[in-house]
C-alpha atoms as a PDB file:
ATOM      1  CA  UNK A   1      39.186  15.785  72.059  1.00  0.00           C
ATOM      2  CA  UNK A   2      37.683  13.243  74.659  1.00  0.00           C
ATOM      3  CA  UNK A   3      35.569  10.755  73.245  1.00  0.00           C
ATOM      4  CA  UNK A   4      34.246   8.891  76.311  1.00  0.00           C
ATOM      5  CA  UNK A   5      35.795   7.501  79.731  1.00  0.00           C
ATOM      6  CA  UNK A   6      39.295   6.403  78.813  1.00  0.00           C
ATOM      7  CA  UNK A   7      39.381   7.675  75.077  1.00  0.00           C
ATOM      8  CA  UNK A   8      40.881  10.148  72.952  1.00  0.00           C
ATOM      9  CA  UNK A   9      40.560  11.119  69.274  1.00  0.00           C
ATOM     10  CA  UNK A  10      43.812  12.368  68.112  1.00  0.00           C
ATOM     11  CA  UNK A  11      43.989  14.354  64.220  1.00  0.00           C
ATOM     12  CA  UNK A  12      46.478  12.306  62.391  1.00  0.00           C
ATOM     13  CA  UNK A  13      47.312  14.956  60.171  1.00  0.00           C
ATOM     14  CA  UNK A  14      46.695  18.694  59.172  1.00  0.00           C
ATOM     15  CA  UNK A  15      44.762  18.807  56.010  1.00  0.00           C
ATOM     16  CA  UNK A  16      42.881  21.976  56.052  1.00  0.00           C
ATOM     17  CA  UNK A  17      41.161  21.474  52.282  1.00  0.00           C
ATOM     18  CA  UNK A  18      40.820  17.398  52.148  1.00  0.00           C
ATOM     19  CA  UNK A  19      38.144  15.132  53.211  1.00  0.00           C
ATOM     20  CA  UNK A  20      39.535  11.933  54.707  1.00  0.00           C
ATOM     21  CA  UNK A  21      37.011   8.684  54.280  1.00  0.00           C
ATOM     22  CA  UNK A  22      36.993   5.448  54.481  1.00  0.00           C
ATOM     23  CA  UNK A  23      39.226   4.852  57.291  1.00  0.00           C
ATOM     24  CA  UNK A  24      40.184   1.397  58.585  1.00  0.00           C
ATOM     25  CA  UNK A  25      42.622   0.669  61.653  1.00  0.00           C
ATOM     26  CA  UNK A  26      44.484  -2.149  62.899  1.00  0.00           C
ATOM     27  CA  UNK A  27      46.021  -2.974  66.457  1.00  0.00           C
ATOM     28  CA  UNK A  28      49.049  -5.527  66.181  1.00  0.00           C
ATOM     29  CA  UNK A  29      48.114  -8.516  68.797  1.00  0.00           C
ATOM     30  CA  UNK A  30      51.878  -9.406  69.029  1.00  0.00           C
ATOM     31  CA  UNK A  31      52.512  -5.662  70.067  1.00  0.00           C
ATOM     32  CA  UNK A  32      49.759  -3.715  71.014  1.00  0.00           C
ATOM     33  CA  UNK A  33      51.024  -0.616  70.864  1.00  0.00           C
ATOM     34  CA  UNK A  34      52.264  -0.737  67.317  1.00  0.00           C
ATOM     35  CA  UNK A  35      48.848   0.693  65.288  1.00  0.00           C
ATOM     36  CA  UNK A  36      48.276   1.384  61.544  1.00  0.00           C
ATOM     37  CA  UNK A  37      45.323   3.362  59.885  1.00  0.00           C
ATOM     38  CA  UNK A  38      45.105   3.671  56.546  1.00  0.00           C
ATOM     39  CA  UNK A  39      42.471   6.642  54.830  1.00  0.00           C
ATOM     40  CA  UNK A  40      41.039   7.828  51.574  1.00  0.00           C
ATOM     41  CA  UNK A  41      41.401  11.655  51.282  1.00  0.00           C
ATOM     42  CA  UNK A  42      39.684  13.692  48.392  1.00  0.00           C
ATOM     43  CA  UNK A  43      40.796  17.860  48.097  1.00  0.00           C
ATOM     44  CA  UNK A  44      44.378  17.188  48.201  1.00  0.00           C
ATOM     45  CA  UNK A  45      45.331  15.944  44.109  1.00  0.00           C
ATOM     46  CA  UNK A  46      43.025  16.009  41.545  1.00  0.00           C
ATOM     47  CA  UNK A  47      42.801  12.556  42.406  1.00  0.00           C
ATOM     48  CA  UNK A  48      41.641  10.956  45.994  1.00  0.00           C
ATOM     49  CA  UNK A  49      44.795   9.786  47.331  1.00  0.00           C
ATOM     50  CA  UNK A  50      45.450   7.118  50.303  1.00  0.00           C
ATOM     51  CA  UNK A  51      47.639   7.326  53.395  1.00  0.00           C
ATOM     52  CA  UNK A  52      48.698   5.133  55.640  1.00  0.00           C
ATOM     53  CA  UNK A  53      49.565   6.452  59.721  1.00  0.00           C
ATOM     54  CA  UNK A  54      51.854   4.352  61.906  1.00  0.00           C
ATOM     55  CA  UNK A  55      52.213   4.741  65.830  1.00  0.00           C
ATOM     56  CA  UNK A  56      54.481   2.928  67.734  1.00  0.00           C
ATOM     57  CA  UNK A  57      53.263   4.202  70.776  1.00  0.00           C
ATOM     58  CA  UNK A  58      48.798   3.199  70.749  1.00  0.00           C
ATOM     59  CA  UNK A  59      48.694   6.182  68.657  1.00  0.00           C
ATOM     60  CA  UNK A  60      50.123   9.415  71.082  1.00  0.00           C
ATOM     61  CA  UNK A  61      52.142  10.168  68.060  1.00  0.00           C
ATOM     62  CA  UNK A  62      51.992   9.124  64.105  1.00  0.00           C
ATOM     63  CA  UNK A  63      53.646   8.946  61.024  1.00  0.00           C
ATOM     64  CA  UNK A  64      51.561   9.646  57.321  1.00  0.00           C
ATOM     65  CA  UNK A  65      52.872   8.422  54.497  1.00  0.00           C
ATOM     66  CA  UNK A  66      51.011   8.656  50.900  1.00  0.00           C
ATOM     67  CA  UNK A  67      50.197   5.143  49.562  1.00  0.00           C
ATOM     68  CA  UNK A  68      52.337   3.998  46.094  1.00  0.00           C
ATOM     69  CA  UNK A  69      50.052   4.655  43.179  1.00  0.00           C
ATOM     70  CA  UNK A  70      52.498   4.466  40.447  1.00  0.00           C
ATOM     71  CA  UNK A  71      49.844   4.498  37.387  1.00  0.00           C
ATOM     72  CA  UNK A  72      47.713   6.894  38.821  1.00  0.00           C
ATOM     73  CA  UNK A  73      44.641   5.095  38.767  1.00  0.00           C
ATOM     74  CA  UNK A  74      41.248   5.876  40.892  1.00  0.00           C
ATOM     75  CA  UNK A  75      41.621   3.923  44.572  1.00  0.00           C
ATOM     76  CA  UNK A  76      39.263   3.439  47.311  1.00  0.00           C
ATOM     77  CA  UNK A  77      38.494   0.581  50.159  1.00  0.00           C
ATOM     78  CA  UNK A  78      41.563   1.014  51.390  1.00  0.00           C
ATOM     79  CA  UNK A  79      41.664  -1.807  54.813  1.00  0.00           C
ATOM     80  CA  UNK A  80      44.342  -2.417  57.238  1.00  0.00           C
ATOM     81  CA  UNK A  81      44.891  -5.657  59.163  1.00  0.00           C
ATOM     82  CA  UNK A  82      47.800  -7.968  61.375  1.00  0.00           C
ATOM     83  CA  UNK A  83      48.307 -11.669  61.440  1.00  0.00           C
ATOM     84  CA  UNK A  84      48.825 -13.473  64.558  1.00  0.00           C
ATOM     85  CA  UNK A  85      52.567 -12.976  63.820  1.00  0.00           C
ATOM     86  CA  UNK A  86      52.524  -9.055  64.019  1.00  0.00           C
ATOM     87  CA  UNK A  87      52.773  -8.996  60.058  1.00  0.00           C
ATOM     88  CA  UNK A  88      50.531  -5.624  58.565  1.00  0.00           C
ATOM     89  CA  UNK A  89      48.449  -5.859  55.355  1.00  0.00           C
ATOM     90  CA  UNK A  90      46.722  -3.218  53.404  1.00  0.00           C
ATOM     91  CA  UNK A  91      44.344  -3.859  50.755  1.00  0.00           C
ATOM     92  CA  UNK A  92      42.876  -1.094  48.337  1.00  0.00           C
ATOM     93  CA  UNK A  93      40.306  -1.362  45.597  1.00  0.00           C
ATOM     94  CA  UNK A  94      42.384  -0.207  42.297  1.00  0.00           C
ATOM     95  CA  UNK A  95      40.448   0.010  39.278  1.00  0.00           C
ATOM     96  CA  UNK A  96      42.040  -1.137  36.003  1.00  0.00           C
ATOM     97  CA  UNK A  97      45.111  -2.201  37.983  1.00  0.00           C
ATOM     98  CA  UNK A  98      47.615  -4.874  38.575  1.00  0.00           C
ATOM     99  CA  UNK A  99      47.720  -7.063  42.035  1.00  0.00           C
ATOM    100  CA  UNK A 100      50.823  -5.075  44.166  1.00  0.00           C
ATOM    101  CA  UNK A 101      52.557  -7.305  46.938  1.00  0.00           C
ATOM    102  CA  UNK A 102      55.278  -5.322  49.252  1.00  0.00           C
ATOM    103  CA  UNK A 103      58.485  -6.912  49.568  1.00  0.00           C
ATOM    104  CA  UNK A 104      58.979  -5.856  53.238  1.00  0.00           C
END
């Protein structure tokens, strides 16, 4: 769908019954066309759920992949970012959680 001169607004994904919020995206300054988004979606679980999208290509193409939520707990907030060295973050508000760090 054009969204102004020189834009596009692609659908990440194909959820007919959820309600995606709360988006955040991040463009890696080391490699610009390596882009991560990260949403909260309500309709899917009983539960709102988070995914994160990839692109290695400025976004022509993604890949979705549900966020770890290993005790089930309510999430929201969720926020993407890149260091000067290329590295990706996310951050989520958990509530009555433990601090998670990735090991990759």
């Amino acid at each position: 769908m054009p969204f102004g001169k020189g834009h596009l607004v692609v659908r990440l994904g194909d959820f007919p019954k959820a309600n995606p919020a709360e988006v955040s995206v991040a463009i890696n300054p080391k490699n610009p066309t390596n882009v991560i988004a990260t949403s909260l979606v309500t309709g899917i679980e009983p539960r709102s759920v988070s995914y994160v999208y990839t692109s290695a290509n400025s976004g022509q193409t993604w890949k979705m992949q549900k966020t770890a939520n290993p005790e089930n707990r309510i999430q929201g907030d969720d926020s993407v970012a890149f260091d000067q060295e290329g590295r990706a973050f996310r951050s989520a508000h958990v509530l009555n959680s433990k601090v998670y760090r990735s090991k990759t």
